[in-house]
C-alpha atoms as a PDB file:
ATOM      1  CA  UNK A   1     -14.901  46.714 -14.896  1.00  0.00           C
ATOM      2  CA  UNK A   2     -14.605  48.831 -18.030  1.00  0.00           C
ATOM      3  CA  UNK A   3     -11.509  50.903 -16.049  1.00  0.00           C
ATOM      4  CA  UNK A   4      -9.550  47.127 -15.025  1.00  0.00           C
ATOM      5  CA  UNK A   5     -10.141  46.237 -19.054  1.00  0.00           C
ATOM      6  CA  UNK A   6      -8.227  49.605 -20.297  1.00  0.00           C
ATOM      7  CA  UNK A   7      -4.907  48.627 -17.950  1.00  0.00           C
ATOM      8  CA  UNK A   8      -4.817  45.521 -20.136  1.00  0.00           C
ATOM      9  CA  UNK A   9      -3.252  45.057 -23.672  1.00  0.00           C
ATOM     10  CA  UNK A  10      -5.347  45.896 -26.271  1.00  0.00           C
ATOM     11  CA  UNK A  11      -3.399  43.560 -28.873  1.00  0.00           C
ATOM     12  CA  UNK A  12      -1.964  40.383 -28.390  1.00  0.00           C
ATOM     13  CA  UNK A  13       2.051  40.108 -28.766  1.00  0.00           C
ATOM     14  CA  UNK A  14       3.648  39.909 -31.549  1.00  0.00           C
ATOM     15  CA  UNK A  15       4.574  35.804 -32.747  1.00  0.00           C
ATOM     16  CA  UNK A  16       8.038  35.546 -32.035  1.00  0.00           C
ATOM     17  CA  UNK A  17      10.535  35.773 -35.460  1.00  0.00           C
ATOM     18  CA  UNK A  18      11.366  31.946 -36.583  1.00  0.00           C
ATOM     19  CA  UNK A  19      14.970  31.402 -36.346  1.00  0.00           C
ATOM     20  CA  UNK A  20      17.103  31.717 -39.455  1.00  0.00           C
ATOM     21  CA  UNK A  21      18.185  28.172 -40.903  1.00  0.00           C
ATOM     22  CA  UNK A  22      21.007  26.790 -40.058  1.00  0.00           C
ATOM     23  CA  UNK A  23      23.535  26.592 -43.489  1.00  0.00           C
ATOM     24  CA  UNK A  24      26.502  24.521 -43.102  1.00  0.00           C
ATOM     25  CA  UNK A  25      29.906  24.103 -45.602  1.00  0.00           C
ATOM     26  CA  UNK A  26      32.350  21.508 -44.959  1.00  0.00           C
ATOM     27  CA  UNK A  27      35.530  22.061 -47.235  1.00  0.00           C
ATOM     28  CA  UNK A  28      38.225  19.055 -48.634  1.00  0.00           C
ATOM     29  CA  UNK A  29      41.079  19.337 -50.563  1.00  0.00           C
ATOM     30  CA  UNK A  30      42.099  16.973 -52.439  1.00  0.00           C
ATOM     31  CA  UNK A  31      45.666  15.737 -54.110  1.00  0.00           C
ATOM     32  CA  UNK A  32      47.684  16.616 -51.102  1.00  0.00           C
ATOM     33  CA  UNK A  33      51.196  15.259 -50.498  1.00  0.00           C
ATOM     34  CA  UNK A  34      52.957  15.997 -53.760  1.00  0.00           C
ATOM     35  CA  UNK A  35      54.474  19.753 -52.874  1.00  0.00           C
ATOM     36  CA  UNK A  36      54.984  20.683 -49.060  1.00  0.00           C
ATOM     37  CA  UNK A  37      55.107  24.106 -49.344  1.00  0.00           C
ATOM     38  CA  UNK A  38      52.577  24.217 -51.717  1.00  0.00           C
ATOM     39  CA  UNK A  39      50.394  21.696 -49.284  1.00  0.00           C
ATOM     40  CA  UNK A  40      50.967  23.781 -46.198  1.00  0.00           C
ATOM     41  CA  UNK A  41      48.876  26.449 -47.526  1.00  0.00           C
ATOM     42  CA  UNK A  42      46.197  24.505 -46.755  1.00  0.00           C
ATOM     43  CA  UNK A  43      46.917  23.633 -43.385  1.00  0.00           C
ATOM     44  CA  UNK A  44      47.145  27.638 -42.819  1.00  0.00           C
ATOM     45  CA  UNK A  45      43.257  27.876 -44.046  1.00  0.00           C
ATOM     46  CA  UNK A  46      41.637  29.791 -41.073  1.00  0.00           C
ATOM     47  CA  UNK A  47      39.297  26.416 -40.179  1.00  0.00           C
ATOM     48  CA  UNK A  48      38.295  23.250 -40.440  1.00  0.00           C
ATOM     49  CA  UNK A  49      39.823  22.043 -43.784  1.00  0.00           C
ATOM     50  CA  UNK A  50      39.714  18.074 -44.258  1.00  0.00           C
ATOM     51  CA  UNK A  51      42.753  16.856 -46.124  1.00  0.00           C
ATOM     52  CA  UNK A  52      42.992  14.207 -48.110  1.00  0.00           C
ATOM     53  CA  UNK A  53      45.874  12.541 -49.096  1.00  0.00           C
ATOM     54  CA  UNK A  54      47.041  10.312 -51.705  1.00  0.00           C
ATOM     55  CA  UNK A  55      49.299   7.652 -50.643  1.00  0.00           C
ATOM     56  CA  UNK A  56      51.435   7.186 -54.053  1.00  0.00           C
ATOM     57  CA  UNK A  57      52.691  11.104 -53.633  1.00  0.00           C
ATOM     58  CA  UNK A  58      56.127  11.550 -52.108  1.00  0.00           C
ATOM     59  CA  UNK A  59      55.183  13.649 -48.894  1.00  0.00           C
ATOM     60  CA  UNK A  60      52.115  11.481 -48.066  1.00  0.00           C
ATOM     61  CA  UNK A  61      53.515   9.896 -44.869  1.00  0.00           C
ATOM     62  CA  UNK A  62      55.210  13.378 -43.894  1.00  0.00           C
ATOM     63  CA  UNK A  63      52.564  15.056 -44.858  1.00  0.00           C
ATOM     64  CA  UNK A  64      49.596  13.495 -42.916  1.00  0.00           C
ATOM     65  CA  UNK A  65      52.021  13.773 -39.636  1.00  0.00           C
ATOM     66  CA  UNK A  66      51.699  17.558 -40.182  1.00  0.00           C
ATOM     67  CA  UNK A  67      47.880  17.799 -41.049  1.00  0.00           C
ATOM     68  CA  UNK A  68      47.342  15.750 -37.828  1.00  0.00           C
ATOM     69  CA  UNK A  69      49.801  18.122 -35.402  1.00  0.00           C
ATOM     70  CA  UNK A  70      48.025  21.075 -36.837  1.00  0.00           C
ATOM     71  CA  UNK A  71      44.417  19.531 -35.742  1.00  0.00           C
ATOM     72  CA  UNK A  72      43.207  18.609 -39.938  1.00  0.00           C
ATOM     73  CA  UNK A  73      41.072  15.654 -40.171  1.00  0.00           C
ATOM     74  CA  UNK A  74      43.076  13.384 -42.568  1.00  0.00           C
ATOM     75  CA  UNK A  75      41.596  11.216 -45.218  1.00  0.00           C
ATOM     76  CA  UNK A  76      42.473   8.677 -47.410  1.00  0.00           C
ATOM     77  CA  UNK A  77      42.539   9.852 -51.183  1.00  0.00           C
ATOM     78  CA  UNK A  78      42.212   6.205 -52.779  1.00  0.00           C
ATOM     79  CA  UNK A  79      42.930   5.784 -56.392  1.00  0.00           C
ATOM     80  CA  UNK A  80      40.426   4.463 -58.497  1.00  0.00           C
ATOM     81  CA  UNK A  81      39.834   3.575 -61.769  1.00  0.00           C
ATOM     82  CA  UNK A  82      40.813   4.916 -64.233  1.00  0.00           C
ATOM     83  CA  UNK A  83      43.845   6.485 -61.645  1.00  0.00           C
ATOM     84  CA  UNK A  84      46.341   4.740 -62.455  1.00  0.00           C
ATOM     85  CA  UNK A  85      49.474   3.196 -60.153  1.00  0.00           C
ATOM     86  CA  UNK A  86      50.240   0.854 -57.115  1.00  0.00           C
ATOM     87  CA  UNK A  87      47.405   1.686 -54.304  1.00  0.00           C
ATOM     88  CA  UNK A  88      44.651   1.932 -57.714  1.00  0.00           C
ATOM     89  CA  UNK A  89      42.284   0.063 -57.651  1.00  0.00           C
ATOM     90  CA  UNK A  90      40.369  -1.284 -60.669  1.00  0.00           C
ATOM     91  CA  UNK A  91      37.280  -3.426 -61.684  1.00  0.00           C
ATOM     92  CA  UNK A  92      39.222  -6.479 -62.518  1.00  0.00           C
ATOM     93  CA  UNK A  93      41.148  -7.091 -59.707  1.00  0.00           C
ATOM     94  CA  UNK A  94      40.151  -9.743 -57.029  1.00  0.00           C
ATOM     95  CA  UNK A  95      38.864  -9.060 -53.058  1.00  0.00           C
ATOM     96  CA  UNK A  96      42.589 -10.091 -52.300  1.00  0.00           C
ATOM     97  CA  UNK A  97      44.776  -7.558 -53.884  1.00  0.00           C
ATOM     98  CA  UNK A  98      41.964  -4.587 -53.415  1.00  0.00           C
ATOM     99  CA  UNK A  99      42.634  -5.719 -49.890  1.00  0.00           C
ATOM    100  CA  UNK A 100      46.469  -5.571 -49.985  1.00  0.00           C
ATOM    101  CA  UNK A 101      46.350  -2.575 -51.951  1.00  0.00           C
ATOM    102  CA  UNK A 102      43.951  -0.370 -49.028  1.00  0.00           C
ATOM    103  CA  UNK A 103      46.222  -1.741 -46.325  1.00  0.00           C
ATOM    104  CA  UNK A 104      49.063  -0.253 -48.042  1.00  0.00           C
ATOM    105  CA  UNK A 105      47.126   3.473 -48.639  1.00  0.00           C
ATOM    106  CA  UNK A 106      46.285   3.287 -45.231  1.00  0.00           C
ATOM    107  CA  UNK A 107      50.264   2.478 -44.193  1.00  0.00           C
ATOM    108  CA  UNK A 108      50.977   5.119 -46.509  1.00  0.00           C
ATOM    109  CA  UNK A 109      48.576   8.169 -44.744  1.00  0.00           C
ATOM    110  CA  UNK A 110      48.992   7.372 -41.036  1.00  0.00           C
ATOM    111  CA  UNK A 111      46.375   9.306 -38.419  1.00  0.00           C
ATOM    112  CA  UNK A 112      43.451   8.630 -41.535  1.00  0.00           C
ATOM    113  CA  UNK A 113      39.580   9.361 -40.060  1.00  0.00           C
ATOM    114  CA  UNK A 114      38.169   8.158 -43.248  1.00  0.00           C
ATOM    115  CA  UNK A 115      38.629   8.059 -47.131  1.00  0.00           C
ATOM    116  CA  UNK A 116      37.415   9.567 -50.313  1.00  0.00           C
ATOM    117  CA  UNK A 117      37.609   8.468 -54.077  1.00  0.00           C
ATOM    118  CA  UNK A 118      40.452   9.590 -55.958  1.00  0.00           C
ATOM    119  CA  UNK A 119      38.656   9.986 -59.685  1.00  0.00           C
ATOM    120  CA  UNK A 120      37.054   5.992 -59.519  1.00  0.00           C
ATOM    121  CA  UNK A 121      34.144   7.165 -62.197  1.00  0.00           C
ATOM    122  CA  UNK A 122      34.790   3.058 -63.732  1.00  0.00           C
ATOM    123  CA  UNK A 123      35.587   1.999 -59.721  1.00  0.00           C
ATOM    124  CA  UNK A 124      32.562   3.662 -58.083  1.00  0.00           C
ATOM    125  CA  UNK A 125      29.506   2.071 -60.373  1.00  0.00           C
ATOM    126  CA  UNK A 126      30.441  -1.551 -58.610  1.00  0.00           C
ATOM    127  CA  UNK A 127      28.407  -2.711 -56.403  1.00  0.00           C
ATOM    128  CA  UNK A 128      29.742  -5.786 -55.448  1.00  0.00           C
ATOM    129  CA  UNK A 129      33.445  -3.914 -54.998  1.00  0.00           C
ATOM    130  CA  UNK A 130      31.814  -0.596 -53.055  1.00  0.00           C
ATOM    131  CA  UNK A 131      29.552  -2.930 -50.388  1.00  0.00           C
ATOM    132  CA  UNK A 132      32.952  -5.050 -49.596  1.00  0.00           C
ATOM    133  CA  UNK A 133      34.529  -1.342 -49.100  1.00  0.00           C
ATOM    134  CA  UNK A 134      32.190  -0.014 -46.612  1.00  0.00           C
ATOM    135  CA  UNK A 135      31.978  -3.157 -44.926  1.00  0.00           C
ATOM    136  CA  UNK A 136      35.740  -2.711 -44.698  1.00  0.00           C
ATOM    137  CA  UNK A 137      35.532   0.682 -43.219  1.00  0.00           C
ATOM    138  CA  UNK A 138      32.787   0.001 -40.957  1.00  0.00           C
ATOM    139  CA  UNK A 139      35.170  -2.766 -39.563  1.00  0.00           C
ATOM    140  CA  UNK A 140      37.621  -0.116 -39.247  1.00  0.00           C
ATOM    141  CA  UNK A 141      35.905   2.940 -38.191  1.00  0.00           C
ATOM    142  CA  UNK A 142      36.405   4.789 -40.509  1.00  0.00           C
ATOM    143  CA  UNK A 143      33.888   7.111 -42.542  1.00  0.00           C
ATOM    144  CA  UNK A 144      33.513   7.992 -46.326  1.00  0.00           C
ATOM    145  CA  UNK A 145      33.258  10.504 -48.217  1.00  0.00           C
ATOM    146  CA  UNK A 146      31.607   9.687 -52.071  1.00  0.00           C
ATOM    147  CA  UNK A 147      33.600  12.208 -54.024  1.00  0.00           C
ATOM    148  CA  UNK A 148      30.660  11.639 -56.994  1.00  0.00           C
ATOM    149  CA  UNK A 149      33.203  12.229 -60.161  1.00  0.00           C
ATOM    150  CA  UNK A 150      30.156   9.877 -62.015  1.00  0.00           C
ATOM    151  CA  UNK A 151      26.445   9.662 -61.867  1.00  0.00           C
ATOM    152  CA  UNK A 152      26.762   6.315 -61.852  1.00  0.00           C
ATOM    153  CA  UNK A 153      28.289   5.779 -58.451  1.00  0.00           C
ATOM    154  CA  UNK A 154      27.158   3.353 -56.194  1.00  0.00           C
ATOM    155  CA  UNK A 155      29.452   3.863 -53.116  1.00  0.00           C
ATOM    156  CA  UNK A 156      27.334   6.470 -50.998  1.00  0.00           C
ATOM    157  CA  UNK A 157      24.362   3.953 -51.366  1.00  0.00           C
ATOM    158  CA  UNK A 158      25.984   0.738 -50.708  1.00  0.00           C
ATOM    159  CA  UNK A 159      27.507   2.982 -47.146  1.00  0.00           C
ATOM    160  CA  UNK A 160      24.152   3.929 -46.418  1.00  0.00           C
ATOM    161  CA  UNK A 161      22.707   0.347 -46.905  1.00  0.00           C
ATOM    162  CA  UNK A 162      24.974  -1.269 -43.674  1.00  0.00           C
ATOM    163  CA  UNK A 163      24.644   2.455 -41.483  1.00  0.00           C
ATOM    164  CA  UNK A 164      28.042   3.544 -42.677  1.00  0.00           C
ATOM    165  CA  UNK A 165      29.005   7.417 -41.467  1.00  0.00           C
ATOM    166  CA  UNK A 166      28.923   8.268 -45.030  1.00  0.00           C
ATOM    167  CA  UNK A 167      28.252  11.751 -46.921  1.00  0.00           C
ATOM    168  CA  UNK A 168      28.422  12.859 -50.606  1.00  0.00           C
ATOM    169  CA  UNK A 169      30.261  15.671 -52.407  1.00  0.00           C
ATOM    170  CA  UNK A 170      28.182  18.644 -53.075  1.00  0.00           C
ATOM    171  CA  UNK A 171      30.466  21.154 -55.489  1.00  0.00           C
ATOM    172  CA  UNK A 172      33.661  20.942 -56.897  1.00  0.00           C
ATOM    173  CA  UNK A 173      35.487  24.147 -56.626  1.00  0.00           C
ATOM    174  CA  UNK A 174      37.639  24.144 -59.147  1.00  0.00           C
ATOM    175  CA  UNK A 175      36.732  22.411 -62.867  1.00  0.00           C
ATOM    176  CA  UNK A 176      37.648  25.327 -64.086  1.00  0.00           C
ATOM    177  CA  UNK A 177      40.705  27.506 -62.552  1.00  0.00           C
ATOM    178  CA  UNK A 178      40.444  30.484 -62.639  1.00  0.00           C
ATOM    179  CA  UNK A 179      39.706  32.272 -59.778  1.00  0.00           C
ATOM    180  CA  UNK A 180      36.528  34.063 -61.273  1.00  0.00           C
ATOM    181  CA  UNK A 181      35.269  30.533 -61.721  1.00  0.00           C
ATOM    182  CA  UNK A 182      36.405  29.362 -58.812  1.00  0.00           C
ATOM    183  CA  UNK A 183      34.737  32.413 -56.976  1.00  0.00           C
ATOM    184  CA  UNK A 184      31.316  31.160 -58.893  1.00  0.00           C
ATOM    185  CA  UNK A 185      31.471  27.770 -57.218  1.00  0.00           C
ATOM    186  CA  UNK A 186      32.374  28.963 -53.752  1.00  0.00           C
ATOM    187  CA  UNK A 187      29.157  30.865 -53.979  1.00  0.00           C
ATOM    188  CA  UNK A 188      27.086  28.126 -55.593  1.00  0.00           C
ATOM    189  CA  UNK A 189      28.302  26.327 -53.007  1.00  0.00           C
ATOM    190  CA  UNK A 190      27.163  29.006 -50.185  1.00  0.00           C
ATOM    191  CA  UNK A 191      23.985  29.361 -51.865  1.00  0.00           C
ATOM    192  CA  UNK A 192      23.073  25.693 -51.608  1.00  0.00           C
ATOM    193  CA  UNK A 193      23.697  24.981 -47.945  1.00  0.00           C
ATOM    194  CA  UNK A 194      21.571  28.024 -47.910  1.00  0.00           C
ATOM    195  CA  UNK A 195      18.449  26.067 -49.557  1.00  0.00           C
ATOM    196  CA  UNK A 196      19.114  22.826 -47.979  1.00  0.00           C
ATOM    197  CA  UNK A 197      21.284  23.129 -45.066  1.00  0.00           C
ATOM    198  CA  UNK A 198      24.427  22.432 -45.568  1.00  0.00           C
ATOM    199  CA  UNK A 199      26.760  21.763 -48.423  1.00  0.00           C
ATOM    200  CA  UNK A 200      29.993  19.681 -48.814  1.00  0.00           C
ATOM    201  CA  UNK A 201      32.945  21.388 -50.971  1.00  0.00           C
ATOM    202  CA  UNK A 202      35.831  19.661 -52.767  1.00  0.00           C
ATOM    203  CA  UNK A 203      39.029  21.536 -54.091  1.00  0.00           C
ATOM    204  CA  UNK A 204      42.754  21.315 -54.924  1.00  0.00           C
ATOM    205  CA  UNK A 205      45.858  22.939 -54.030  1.00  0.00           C
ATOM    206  CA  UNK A 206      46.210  24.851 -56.842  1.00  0.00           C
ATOM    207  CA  UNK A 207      47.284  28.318 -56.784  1.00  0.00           C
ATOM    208  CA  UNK A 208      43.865  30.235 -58.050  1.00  0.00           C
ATOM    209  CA  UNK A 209      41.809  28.327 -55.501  1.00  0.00           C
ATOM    210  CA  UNK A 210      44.077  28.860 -52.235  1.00  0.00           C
ATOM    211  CA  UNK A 211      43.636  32.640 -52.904  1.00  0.00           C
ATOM    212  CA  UNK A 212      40.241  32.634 -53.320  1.00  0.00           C
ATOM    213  CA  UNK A 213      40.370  30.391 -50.347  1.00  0.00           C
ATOM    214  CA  UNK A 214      42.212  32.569 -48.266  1.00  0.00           C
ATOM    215  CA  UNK A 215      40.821  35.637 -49.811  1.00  0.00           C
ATOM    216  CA  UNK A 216      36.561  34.723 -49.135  1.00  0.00           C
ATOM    217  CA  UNK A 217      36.766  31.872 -46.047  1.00  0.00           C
ATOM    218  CA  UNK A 218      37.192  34.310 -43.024  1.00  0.00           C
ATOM    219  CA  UNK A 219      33.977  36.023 -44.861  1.00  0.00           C
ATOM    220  CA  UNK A 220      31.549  33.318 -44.168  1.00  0.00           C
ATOM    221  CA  UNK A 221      30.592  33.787 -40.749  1.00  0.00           C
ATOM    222  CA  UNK A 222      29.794  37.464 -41.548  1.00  0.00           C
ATOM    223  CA  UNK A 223      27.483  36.137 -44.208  1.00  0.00           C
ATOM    224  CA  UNK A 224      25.611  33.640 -41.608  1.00  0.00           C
ATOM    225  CA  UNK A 225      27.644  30.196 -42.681  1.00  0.00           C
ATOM    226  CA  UNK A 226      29.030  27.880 -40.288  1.00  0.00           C
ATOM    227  CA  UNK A 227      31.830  26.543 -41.729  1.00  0.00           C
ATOM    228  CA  UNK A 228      32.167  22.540 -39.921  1.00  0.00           C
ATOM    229  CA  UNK A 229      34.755  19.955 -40.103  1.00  0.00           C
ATOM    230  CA  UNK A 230      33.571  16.820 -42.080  1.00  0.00           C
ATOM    231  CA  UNK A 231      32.776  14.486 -39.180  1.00  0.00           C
ATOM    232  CA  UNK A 232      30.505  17.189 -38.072  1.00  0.00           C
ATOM    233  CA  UNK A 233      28.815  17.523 -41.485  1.00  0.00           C
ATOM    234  CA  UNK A 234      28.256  13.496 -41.384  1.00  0.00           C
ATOM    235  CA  UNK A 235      26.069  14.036 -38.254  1.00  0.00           C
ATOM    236  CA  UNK A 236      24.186  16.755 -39.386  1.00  0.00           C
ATOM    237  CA  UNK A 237      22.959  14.737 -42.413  1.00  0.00           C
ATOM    238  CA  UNK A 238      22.294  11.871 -40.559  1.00  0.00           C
ATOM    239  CA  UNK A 239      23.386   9.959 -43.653  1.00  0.00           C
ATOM    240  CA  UNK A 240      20.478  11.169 -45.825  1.00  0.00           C
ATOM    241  CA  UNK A 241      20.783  11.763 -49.854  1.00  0.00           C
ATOM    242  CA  UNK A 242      20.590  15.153 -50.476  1.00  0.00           C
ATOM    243  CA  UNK A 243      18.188  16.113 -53.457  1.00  0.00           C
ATOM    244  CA  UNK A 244      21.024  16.034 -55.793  1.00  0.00           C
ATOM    245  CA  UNK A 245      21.948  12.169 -54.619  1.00  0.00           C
ATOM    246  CA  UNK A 246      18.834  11.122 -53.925  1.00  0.00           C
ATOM    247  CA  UNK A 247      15.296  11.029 -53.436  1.00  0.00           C
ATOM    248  CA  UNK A 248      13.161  11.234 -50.167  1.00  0.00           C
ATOM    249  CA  UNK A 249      16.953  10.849 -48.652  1.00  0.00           C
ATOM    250  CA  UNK A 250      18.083   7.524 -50.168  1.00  0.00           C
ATOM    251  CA  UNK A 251      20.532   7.902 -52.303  1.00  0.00           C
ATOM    252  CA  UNK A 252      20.170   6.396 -55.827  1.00  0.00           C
END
């Protein structure tokens, strides 16, 4: 007996290594449809950039055509208070002409998946105006995206209450821009779908951020990001608040 016991392992294996987590970015720039060349930069990104366009710019129209032959998800950048101009929409205004106004964005940024804010820090805090927009865009099918440019907002909460694909800015790239700064929030950024998952980034087209951009995307997979369209990103939160939004994943 004590010879068969010796043939077997003295030790038991090893526990198997738990898998590294998951971190996922999602990236959308914003503003798009005032300069083509300037805009195509974007569409040359090496992934899945969303881009969202504003329909009172003089390209929108041509511009969404190209996002959507060059496989972009296109978005809806709706004016809110206190943006200014036809498509804006503002506190005051009755059910009606916020009505009129989104049918004329949306004729305005053809082969649309969804919409974000466009500023809407006064716009966003109204509940009664943000549950008749997702109920729009569920009726629709379309998703949103709460660009968060106040505390205050309402939107991603109202979407959540009726189901609503919904999910809420994480980092904006470029406050600041320079591209040291803007270098800061791409790693911020990084570093917080590292903690919780995933993260969602919103830029511009301006020059300091495409180069950093172009310079430090082709990086992330090399530093174990997966860098996901937005539609993607939607499912992988499920619709939860993140801790920044929220609490226990409801957003607040």
């Amino acid at each position: 007996m004590a010879g068969l016991l010796c043939l077997l392992p003295c030790t038991s294996p090893q526990a198997a290594e738990p898998a590294p987590r998951k971190a996922y970015l999602s990236l959308i720039i914003d503003d798009l449809g005032q300069n083509l060349p300037r805009d195509r930069r974007v569409l040359a990104l090496p992934g899945p950039v969303t881009t969202a366009i504003m329909p009172d710019t003089p390209h929108a129209t041509e511009f969404a055509r190209e996002a959507h032959r060059a496989g972009k998800i296109v978005i809806l950048h709706m004016p809110m208070d206190p943006a200014t101009g036809p498509f804006a929409w503002h506190p005051e205004l009755p059910v009606a002409e916020l009505q009129k106004r989104l049918d004329a964005a949306f004729k305005a940024v053809p082969y649309t998946s969804g919409i974000n804010n466009h500023m809407g820090s006064r716009m966003t805090s109204q509940p009664q105006a943000m549950a008749w927009l997702m109920a729009e865009l569920q009726r629709r099918h379309k998703f949103f995206v709460d660009s968060r440019t106040s505390a205050r907002t309402v939107a991603a909460a109202e979407a959540q209450k009726i189901g609503l694909a919904s999910v809420s800015r994480d980092v904006f790239l470029d406050d600041e821009r320079t591209e040291e700064a803007i270098s800061h929030q791409l790693q911020t950024a990084i570093d917080l779908a590292r903690k919780q998952g995933s993260a969602v980034m919103i830029g511009h087209p301006y020059p300091q951020t495409l180069a950093v951009l172009e310079r430090e995307l082709p990086r992330l997979k090399a530093q174990g990001i997966d860098w996901i369209d937005i539609k993607l990103m939607i499912s992988v939160r499920s619709n939860r608040a993140m801790a920044g939004h929220g609490k226990d994943g409801v957003y607040r």
